[in-house]
C-alpha atoms as a PDB file:
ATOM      1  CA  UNK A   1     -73.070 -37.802  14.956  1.00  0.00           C
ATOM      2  CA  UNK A   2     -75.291 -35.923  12.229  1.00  0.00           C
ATOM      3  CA  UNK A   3     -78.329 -34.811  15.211  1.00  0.00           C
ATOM      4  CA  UNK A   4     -78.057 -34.264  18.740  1.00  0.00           C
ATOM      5  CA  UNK A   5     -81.232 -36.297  19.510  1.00  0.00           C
ATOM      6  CA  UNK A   6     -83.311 -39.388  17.973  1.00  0.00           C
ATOM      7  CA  UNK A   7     -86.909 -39.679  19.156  1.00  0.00           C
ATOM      8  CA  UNK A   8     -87.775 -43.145  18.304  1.00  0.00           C
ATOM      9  CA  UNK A   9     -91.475 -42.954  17.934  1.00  0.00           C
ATOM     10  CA  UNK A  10     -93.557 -40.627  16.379  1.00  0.00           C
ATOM     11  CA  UNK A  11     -96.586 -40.868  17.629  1.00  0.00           C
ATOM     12  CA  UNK A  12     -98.404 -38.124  20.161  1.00  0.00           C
ATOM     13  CA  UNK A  13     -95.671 -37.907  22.705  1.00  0.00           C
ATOM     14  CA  UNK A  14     -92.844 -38.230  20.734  1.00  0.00           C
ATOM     15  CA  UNK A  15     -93.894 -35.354  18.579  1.00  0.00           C
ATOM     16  CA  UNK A  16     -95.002 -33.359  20.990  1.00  0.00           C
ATOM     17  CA  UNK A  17     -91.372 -33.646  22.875  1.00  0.00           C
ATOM     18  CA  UNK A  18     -89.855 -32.558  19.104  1.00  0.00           C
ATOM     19  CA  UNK A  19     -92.221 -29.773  19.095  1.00  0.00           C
ATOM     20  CA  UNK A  20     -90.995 -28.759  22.746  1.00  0.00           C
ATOM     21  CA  UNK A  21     -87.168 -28.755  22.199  1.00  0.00           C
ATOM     22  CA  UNK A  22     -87.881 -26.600  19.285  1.00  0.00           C
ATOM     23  CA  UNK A  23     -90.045 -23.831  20.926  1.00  0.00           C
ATOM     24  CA  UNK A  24     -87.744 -23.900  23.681  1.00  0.00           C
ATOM     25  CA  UNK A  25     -85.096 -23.142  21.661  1.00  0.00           C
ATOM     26  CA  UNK A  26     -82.902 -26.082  22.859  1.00  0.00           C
ATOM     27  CA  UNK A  27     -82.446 -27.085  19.492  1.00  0.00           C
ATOM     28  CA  UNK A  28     -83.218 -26.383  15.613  1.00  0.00           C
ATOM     29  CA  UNK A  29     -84.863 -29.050  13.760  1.00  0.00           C
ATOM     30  CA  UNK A  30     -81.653 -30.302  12.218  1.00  0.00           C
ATOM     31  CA  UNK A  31     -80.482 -31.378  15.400  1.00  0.00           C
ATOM     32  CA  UNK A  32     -83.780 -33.576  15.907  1.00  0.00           C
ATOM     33  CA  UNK A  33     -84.639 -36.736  14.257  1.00  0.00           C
ATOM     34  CA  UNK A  34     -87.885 -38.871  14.459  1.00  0.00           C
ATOM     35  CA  UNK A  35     -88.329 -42.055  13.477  1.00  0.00           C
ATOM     36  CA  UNK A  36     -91.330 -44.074  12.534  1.00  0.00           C
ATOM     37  CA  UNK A  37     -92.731 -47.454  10.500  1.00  0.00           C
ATOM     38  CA  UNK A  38     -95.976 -45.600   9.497  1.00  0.00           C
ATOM     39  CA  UNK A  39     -96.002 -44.370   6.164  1.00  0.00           C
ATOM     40  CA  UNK A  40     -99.199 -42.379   6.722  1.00  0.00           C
ATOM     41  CA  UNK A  41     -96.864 -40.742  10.162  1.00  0.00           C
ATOM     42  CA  UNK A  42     -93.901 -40.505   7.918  1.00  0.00           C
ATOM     43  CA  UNK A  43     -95.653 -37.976   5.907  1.00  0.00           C
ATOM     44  CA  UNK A  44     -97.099 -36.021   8.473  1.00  0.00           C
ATOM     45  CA  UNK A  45     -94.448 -35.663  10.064  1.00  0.00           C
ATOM     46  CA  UNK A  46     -92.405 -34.592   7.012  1.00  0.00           C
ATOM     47  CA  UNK A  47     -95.452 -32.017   5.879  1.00  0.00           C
ATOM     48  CA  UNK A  48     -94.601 -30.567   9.697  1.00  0.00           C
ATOM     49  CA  UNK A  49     -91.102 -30.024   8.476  1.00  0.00           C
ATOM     50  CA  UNK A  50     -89.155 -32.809  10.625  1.00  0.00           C
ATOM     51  CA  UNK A  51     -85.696 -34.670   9.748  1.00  0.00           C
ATOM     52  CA  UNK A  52     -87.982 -38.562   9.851  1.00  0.00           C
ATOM     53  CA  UNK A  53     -86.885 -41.727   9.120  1.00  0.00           C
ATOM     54  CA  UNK A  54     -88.083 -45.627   9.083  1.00  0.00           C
ATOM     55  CA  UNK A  55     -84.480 -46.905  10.264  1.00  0.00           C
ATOM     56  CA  UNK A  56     -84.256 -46.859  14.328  1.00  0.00           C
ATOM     57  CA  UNK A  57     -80.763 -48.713  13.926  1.00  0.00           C
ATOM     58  CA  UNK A  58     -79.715 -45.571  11.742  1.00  0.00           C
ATOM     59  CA  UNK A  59     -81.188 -42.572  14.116  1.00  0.00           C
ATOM     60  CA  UNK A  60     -78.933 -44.134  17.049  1.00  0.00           C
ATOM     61  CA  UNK A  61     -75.822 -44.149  15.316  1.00  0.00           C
ATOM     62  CA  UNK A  62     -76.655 -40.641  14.822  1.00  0.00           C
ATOM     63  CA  UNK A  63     -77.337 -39.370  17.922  1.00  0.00           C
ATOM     64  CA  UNK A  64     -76.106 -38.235  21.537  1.00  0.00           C
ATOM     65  CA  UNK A  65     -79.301 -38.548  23.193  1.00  0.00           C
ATOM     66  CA  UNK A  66     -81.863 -41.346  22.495  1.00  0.00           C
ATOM     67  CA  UNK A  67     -85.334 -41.015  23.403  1.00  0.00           C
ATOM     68  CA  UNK A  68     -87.631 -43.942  23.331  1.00  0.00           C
ATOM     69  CA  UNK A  69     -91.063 -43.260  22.983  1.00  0.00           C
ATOM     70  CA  UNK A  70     -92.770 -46.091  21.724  1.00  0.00           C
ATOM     71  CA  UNK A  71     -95.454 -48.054  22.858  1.00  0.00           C
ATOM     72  CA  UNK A  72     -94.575 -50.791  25.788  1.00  0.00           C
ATOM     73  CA  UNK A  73     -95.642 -53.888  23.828  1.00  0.00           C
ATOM     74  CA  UNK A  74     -93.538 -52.304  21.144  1.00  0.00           C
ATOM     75  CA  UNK A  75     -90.601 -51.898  23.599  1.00  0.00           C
ATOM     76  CA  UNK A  76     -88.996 -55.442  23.314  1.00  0.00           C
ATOM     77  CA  UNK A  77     -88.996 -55.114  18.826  1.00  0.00           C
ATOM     78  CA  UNK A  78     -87.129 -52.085  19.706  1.00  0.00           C
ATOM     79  CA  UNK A  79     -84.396 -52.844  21.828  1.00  0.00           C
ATOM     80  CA  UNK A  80     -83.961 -55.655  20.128  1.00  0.00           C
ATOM     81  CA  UNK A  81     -83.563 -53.591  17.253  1.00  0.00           C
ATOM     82  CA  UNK A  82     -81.024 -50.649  18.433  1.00  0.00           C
ATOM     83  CA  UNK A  83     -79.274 -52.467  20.882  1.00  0.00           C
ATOM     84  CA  UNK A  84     -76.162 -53.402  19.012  1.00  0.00           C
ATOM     85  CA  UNK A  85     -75.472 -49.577  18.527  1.00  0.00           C
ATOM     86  CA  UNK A  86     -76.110 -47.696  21.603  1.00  0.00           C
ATOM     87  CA  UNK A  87     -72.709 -46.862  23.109  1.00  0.00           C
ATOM     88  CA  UNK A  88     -71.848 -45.793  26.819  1.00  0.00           C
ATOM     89  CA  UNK A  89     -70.990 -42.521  25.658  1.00  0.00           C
ATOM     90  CA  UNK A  90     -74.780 -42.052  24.682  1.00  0.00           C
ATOM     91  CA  UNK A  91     -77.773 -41.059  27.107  1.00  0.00           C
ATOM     92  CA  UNK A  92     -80.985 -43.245  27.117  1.00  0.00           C
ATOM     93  CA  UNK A  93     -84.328 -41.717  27.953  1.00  0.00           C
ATOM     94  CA  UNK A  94     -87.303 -43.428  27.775  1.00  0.00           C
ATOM     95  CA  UNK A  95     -90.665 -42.470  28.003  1.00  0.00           C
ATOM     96  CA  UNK A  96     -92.169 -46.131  27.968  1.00  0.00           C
ATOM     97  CA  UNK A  97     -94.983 -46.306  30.658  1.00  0.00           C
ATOM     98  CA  UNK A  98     -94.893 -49.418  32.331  1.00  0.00           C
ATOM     99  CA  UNK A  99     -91.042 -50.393  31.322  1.00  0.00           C
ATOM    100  CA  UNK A 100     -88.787 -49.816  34.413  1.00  0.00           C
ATOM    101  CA  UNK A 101     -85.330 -48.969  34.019  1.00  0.00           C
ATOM    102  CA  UNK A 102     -83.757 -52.665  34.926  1.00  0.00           C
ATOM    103  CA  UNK A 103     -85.961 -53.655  32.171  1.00  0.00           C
ATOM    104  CA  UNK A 104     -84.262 -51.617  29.644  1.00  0.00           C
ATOM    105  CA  UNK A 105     -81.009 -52.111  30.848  1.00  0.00           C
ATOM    106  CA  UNK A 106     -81.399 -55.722  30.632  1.00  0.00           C
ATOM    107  CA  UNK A 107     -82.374 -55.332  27.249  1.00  0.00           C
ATOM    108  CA  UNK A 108     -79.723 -53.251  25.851  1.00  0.00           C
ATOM    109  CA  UNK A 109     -77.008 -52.654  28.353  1.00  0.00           C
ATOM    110  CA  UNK A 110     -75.332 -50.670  31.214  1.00  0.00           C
ATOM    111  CA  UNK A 111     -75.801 -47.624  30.059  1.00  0.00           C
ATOM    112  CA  UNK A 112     -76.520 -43.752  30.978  1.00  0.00           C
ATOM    113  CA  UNK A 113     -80.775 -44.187  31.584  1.00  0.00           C
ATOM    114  CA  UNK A 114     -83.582 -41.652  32.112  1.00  0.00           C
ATOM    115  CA  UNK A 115     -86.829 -43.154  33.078  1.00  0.00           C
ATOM    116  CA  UNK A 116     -89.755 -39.833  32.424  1.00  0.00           C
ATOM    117  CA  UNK A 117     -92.828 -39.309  32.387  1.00  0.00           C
ATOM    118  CA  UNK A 118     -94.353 -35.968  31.129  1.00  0.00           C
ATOM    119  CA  UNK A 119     -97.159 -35.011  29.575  1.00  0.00           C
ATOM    120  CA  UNK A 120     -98.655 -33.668  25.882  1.00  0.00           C
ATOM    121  CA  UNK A 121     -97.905 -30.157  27.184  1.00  0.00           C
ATOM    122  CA  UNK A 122     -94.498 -30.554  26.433  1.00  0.00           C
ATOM    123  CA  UNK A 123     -95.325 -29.183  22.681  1.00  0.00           C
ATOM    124  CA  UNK A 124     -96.189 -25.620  24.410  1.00  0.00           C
ATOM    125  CA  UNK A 125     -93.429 -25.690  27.003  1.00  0.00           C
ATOM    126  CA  UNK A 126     -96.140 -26.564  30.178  1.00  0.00           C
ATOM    127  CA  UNK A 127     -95.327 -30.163  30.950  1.00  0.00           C
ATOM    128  CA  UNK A 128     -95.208 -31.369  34.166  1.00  0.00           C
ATOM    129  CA  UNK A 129     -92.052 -33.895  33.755  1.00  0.00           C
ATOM    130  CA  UNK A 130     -91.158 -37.032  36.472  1.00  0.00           C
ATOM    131  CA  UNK A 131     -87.610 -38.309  36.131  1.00  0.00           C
ATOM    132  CA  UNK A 132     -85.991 -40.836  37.649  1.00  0.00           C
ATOM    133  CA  UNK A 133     -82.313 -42.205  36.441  1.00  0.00           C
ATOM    134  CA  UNK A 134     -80.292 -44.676  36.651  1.00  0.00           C
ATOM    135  CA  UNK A 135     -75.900 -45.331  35.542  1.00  0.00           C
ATOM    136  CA  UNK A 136     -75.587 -41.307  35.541  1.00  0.00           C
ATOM    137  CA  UNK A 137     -73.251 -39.070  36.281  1.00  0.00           C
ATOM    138  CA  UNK A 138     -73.833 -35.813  37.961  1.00  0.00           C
ATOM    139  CA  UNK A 139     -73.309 -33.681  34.436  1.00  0.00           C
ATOM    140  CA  UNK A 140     -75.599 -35.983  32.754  1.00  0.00           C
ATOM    141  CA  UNK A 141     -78.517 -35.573  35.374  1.00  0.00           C
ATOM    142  CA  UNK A 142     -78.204 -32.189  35.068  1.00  0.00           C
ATOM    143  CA  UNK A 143     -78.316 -31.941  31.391  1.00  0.00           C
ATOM    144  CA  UNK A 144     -81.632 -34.053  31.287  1.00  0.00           C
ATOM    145  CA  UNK A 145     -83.313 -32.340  34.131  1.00  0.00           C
ATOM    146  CA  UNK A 146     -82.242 -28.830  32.750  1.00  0.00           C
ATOM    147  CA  UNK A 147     -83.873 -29.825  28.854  1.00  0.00           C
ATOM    148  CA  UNK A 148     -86.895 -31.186  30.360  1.00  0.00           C
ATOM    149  CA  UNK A 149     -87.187 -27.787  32.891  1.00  0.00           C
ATOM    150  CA  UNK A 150     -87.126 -25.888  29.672  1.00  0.00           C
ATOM    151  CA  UNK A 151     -90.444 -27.250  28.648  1.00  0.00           C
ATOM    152  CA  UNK A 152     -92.254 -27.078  32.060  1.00  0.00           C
ATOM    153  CA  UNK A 153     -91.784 -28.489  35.528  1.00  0.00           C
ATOM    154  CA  UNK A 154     -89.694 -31.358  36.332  1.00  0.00           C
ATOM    155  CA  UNK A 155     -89.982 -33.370  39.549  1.00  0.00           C
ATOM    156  CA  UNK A 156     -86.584 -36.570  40.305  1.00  0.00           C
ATOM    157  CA  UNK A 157     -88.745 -39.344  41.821  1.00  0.00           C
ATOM    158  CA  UNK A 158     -87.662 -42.301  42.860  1.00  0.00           C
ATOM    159  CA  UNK A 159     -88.805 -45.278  40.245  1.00  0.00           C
ATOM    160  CA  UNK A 160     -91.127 -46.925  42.323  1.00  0.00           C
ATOM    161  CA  UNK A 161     -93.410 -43.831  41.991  1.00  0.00           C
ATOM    162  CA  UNK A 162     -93.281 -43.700  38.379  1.00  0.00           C
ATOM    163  CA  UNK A 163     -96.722 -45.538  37.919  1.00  0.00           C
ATOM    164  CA  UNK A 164     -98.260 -42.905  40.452  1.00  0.00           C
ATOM    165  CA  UNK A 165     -96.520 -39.953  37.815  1.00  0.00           C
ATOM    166  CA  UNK A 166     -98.024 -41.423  34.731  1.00  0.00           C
ATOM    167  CA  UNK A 167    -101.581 -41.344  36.207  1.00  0.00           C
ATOM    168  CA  UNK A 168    -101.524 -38.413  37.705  1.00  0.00           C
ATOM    169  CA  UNK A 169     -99.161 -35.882  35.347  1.00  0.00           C
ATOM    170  CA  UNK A 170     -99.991 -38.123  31.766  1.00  0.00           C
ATOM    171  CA  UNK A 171    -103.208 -39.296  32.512  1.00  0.00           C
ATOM    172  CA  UNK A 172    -103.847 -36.209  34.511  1.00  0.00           C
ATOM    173  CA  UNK A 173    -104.024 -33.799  31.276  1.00  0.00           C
ATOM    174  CA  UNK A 174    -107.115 -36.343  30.132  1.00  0.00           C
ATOM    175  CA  UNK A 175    -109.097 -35.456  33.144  1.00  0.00           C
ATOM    176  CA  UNK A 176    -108.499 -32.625  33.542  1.00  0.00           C
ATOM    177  CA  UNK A 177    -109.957 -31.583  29.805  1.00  0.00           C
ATOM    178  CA  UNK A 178    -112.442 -33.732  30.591  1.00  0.00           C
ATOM    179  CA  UNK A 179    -113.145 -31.545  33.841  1.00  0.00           C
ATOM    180  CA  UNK A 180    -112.642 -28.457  31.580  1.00  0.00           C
ATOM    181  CA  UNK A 181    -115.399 -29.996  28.769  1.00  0.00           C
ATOM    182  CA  UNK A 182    -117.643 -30.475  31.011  1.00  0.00           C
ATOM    183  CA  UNK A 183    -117.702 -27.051  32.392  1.00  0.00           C
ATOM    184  CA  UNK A 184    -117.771 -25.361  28.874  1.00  0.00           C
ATOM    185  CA  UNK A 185    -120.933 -27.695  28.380  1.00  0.00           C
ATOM    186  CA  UNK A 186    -122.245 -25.811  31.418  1.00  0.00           C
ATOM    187  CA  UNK A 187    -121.599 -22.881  30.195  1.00  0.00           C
ATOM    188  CA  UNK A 188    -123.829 -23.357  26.890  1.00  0.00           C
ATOM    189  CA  UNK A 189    -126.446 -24.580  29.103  1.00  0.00           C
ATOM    190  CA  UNK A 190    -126.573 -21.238  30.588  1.00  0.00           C
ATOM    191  CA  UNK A 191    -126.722 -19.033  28.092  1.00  0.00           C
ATOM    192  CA  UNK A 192    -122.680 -18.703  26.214  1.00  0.00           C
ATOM    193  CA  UNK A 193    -122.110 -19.922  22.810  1.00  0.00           C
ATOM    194  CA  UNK A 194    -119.144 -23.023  22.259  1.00  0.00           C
ATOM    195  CA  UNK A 195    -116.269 -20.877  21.711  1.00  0.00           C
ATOM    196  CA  UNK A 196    -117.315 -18.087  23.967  1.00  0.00           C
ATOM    197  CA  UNK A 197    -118.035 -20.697  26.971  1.00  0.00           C
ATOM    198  CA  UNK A 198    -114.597 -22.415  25.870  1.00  0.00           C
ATOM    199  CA  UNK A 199    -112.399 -19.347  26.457  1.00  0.00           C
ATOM    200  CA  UNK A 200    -113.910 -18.138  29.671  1.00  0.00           C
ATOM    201  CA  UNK A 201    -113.386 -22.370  31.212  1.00  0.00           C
ATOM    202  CA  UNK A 202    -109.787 -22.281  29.677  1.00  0.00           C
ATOM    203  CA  UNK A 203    -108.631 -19.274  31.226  1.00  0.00           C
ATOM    204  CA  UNK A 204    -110.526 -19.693  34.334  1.00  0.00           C
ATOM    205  CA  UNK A 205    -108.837 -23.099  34.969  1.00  0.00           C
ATOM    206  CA  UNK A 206    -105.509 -21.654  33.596  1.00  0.00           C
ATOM    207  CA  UNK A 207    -106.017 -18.857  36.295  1.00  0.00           C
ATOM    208  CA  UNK A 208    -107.224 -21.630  39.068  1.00  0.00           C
ATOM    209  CA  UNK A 209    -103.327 -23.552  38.206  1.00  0.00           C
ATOM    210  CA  UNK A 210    -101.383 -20.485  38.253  1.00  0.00           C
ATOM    211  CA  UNK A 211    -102.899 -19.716  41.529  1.00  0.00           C
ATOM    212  CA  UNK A 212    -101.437 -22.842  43.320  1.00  0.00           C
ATOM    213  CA  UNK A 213     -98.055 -22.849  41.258  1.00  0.00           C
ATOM    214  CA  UNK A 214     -97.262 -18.943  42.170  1.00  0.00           C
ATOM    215  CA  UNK A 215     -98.913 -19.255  46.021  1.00  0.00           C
ATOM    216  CA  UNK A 216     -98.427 -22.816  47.017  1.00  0.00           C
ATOM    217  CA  UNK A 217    -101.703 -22.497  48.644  1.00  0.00           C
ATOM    218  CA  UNK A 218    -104.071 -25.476  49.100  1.00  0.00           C
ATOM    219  CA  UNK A 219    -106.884 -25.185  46.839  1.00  0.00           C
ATOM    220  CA  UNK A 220    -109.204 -24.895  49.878  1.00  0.00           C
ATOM    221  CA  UNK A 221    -107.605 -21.697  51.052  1.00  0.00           C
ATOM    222  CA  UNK A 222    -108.242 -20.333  47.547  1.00  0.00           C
ATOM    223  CA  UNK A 223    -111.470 -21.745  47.289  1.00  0.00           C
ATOM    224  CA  UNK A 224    -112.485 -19.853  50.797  1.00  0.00           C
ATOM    225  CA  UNK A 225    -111.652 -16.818  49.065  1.00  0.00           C
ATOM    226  CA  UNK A 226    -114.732 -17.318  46.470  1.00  0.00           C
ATOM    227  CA  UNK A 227    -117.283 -18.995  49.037  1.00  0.00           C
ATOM    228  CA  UNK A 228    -119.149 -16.330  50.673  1.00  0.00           C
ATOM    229  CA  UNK A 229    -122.701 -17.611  53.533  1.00  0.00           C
ATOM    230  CA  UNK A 230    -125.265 -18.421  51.186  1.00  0.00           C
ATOM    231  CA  UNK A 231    -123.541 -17.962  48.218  1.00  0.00           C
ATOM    232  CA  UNK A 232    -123.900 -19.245  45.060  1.00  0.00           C
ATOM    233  CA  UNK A 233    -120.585 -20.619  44.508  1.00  0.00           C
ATOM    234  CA  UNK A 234    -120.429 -22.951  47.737  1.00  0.00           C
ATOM    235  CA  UNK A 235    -124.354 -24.064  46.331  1.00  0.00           C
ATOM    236  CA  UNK A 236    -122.710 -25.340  43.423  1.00  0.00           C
ATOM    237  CA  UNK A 237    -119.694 -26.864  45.424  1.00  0.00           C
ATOM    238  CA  UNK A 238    -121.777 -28.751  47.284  1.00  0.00           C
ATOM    239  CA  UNK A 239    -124.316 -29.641  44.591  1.00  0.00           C
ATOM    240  CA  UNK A 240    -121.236 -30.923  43.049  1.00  0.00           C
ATOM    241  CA  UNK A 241    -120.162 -33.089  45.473  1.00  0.00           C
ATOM    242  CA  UNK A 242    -123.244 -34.200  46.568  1.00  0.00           C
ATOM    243  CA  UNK A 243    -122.875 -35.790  43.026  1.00  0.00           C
ATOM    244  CA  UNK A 244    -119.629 -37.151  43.320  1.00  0.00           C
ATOM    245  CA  UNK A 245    -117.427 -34.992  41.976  1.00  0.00           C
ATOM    246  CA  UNK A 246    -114.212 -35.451  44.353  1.00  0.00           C
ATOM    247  CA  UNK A 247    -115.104 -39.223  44.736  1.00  0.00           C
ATOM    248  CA  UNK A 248    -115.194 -39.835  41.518  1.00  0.00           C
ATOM    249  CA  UNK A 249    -111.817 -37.936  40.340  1.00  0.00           C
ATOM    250  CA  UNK A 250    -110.115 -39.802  43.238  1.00  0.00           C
ATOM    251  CA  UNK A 251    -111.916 -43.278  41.910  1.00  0.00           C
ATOM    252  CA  UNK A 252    -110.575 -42.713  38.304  1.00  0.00           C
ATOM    253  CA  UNK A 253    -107.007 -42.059  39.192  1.00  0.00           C
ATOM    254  CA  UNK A 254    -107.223 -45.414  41.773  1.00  0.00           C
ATOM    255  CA  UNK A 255    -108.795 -47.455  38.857  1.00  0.00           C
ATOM    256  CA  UNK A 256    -105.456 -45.983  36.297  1.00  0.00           C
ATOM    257  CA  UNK A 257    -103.137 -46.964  38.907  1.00  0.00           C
ATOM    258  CA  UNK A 258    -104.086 -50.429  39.299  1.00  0.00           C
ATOM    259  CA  UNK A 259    -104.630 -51.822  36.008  1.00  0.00           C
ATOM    260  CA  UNK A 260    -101.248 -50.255  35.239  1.00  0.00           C
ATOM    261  CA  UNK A 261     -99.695 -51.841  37.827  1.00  0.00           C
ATOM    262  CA  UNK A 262    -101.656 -54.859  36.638  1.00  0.00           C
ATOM    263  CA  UNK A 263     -99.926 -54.585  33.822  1.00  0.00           C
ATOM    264  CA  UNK A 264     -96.737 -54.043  34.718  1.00  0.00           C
ATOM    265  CA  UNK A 265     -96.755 -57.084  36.954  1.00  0.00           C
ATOM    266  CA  UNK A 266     -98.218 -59.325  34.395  1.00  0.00           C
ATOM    267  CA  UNK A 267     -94.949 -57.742  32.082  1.00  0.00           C
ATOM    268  CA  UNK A 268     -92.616 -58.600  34.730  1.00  0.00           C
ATOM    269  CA  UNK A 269     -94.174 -62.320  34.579  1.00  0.00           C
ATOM    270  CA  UNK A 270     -93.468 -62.843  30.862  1.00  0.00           C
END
């Protein structure tokens, strides 16, 4: 075997995972290969310096570990395509929302399977990284948790709150930029310029995360730290919620959750 790892797929996720293993130092770009059908990708991804390549079949044959990271409708092309060279001395991970692990190993055998779900982060090394597994040994968990905790947080779930994981730790990075645009609009509202109200929101929320991880606190015990009688920052609390904000959060991630379990049950129906 030529590389330690194939990433088949090389769109956002995929590359950001190749990005991760080699800031964390896990691995040096020879050891990585990506693989993709779109020329324009191809390219981009060569200009960034990575080992590509068009031939999934090929990257297996290559490779210890196999990450899938293609789109779910493309998951069935796929299998179909690599299946007749993944060995049981190989280790499967996808990272396929929506594709559960009997799935895959229906599709291409009894095998060594990850099922995760982390999050664009992974390219700086501040994922937060869901795994659940499935025909694994001890060793192997441990060397699949240990390369994901290199590149974040990781969490073992059990599969049937894998759906929950995408919404909340994939998803979750959406809305919470989204949270973090709208508060840099604020900010030019009042007075900053863009990129001067953009750095005080991104290290303020960076600061607000870093508070829970390190304490464990609730946010409402931090929260009562900063909310003084009569204040101005429990006016604009309130203000906010007198808007919607918590309602609405909590709606979004309800509405994620069931059209992809929509989904998935409409999958398993096929």
């Amino acid at each position: 075997m030529s590389h330690t790892i194939a990433i088949l797929g090389g769109g956002n996720l995929g590359t950001a995972l190749a990005k991760g293993l080699l800031a964390s130092q896990q691995f040096e770009l020879k050891d990585i290969i990506l693989t993709d059908k779109r020329g324009h990708r191809i390219n981009y991804l060569k200009e960034k310096g990575f080992n590509v390549s068009d031939n999934n079949a090929q990257a297996v044959r290559q490779a210890k570990i196999v990450v899938m990271s293609v789109k779910p409708q493309q998951f069935h092309d796929l299998a179909e395509e690599i299946k007749d060279y993944i060995t049981d001395k190989q280790i499967i991970v996808s990272t396929i929302t929506g594709i559960t692990l009997r799935e895959i190993e229906n599709s291409i055998g009894k095998v060594p399977l990850f099922r995760v779900m982390p999050n664009t982060a992974l390219s700086i090394c501040e994922s937060m990284t869901c795994i659940a597994s499935k025909n694994c040994n001890a060793e192997q968990e441990k060397m699949i948790t240990s390369m994901f905790d290199k590149m974040g947080k990781t969490l073992k779930i059990s599969e049937d709150m894998m759906s929950a994981a995408t919404v909340v730790g994939a998803c979750g990075i959406a809305f919470a930029l989204r949270f973090m645009r709208a508060m840099s609009q604020g900010g030019i509202e009042i007075g900053f310029n863009s990129e001067m109200s953009q750095l005080i929101t991104a290290q303020t929320v960076k600061g607000a995360a870093m508070l829970i991880i390190e304490t464990d606190n609730h946010p409402e015990r931090e929260i009562d730290k900063v909310t003084t009688p009569q204040g101005i920052t429990i006016s604009g609390l309130n203000e906010m919620e007198h808007q919607g904000l918590s309602s609405a959060v909590i709606r979004g991630l309800v509405t994620s959750y069931d059209k992809l379990e929509k989904l998935a049950a409409k999958d398993n129906k096929l």
